[in-house]
C-alpha atoms as a PDB file:
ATOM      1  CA  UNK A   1      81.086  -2.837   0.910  1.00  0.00           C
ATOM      2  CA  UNK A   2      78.554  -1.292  -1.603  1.00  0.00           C
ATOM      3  CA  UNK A   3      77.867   2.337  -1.173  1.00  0.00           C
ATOM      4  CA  UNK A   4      74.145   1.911  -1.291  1.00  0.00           C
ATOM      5  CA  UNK A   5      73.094  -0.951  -0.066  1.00  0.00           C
ATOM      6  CA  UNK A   6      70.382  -1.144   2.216  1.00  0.00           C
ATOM      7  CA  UNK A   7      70.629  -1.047   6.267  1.00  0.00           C
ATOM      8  CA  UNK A   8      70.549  -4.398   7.509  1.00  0.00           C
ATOM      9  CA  UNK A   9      68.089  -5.990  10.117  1.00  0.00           C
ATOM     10  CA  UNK A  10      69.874  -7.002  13.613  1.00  0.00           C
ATOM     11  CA  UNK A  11      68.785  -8.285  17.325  1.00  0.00           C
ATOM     12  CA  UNK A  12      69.089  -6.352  20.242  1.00  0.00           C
ATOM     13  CA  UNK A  13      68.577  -6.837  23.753  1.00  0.00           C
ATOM     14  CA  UNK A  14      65.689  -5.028  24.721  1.00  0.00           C
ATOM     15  CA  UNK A  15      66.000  -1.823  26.780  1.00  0.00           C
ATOM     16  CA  UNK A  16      62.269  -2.220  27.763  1.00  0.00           C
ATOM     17  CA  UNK A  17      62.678  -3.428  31.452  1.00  0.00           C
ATOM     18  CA  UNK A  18      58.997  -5.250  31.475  1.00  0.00           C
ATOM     19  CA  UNK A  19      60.815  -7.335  29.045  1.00  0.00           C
ATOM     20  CA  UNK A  20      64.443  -7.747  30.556  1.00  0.00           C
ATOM     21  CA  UNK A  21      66.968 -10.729  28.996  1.00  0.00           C
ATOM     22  CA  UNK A  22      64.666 -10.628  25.563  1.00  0.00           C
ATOM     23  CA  UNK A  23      65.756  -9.576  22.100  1.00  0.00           C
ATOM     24  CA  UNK A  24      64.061  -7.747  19.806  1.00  0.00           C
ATOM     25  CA  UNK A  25      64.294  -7.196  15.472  1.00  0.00           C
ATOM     26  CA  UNK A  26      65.489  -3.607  14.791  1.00  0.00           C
ATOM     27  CA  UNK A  27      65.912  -2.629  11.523  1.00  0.00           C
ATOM     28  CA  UNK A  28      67.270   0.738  10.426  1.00  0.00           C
ATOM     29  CA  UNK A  29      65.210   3.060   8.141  1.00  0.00           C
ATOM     30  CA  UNK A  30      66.871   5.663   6.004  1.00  0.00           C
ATOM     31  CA  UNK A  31      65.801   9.149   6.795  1.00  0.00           C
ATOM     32  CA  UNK A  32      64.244   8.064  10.343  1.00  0.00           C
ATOM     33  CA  UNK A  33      66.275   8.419  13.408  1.00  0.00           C
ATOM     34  CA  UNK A  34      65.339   5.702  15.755  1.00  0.00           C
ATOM     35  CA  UNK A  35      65.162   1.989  13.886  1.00  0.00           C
ATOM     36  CA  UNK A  36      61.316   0.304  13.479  1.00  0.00           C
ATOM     37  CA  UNK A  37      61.405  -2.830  15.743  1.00  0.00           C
ATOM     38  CA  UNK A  38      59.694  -5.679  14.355  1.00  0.00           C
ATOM     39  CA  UNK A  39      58.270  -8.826  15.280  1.00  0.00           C
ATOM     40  CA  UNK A  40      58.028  -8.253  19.439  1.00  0.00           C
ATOM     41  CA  UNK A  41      60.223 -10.378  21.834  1.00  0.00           C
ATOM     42  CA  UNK A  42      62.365 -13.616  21.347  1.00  0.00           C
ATOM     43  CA  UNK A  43      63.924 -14.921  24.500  1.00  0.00           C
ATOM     44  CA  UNK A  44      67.142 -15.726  22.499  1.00  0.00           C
ATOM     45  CA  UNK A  45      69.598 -13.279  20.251  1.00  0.00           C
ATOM     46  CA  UNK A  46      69.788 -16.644  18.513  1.00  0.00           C
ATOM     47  CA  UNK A  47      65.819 -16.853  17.694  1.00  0.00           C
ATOM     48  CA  UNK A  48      65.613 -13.556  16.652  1.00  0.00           C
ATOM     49  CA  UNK A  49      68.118 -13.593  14.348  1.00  0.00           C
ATOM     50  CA  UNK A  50      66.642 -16.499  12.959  1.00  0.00           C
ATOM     51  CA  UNK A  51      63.226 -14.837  12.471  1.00  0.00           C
ATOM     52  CA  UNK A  52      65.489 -12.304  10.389  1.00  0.00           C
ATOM     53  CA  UNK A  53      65.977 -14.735   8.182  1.00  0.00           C
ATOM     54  CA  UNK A  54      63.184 -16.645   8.209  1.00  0.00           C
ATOM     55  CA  UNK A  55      60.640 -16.037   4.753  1.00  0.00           C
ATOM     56  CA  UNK A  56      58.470 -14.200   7.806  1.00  0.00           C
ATOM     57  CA  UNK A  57      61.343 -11.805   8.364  1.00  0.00           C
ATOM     58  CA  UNK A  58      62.035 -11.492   5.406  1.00  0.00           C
ATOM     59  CA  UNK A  59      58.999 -10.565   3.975  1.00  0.00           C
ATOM     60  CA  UNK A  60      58.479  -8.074   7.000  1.00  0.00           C
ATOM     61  CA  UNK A  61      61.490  -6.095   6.720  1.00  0.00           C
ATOM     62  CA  UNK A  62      60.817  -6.084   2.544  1.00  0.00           C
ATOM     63  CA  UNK A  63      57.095  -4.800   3.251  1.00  0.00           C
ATOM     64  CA  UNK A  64      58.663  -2.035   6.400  1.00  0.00           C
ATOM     65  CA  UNK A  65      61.286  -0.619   3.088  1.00  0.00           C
ATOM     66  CA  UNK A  66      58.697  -1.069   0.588  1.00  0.00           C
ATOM     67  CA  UNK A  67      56.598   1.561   2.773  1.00  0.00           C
ATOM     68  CA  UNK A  68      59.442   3.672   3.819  1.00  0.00           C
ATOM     69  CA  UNK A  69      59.591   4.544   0.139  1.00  0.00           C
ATOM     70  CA  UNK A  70      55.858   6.321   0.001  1.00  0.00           C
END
């Protein structure tokens, strides 16, 4: 595993209970407690890892690091 590398996006079920059996995109910020959650609901673990992955996700999760840094 490389020292440094950066935290890695994951799906989570969603503690919100107005949204109960969704997932949600949680990504882990250095220096901030609690991870940003991205992208809102999916109603699988399956589709929201796939938005992860997706160029959408992908791009999100660059753009949330990219302004972590300022």
């Amino acid at each position: 595993m490389k020292k440094y590398q950066k935290p890695q996006a994951y799906a989570a079920e969603t503690k919100d209970q107005r949204f109960a059996g969704t997932f949600e995109v949680l990504v882990p910020v250095p220096d901030r407690i609690k991870p940003h959650k991205l992208a809102g609901q999916f109603p699988t673990k399956q589709a929201a890892e796939g938005w992860i992955h997706s160029d959408e996700g992908q791009d999100a999760i660059a753009q949330l690091f990219e302004n972590a840094k300022r």
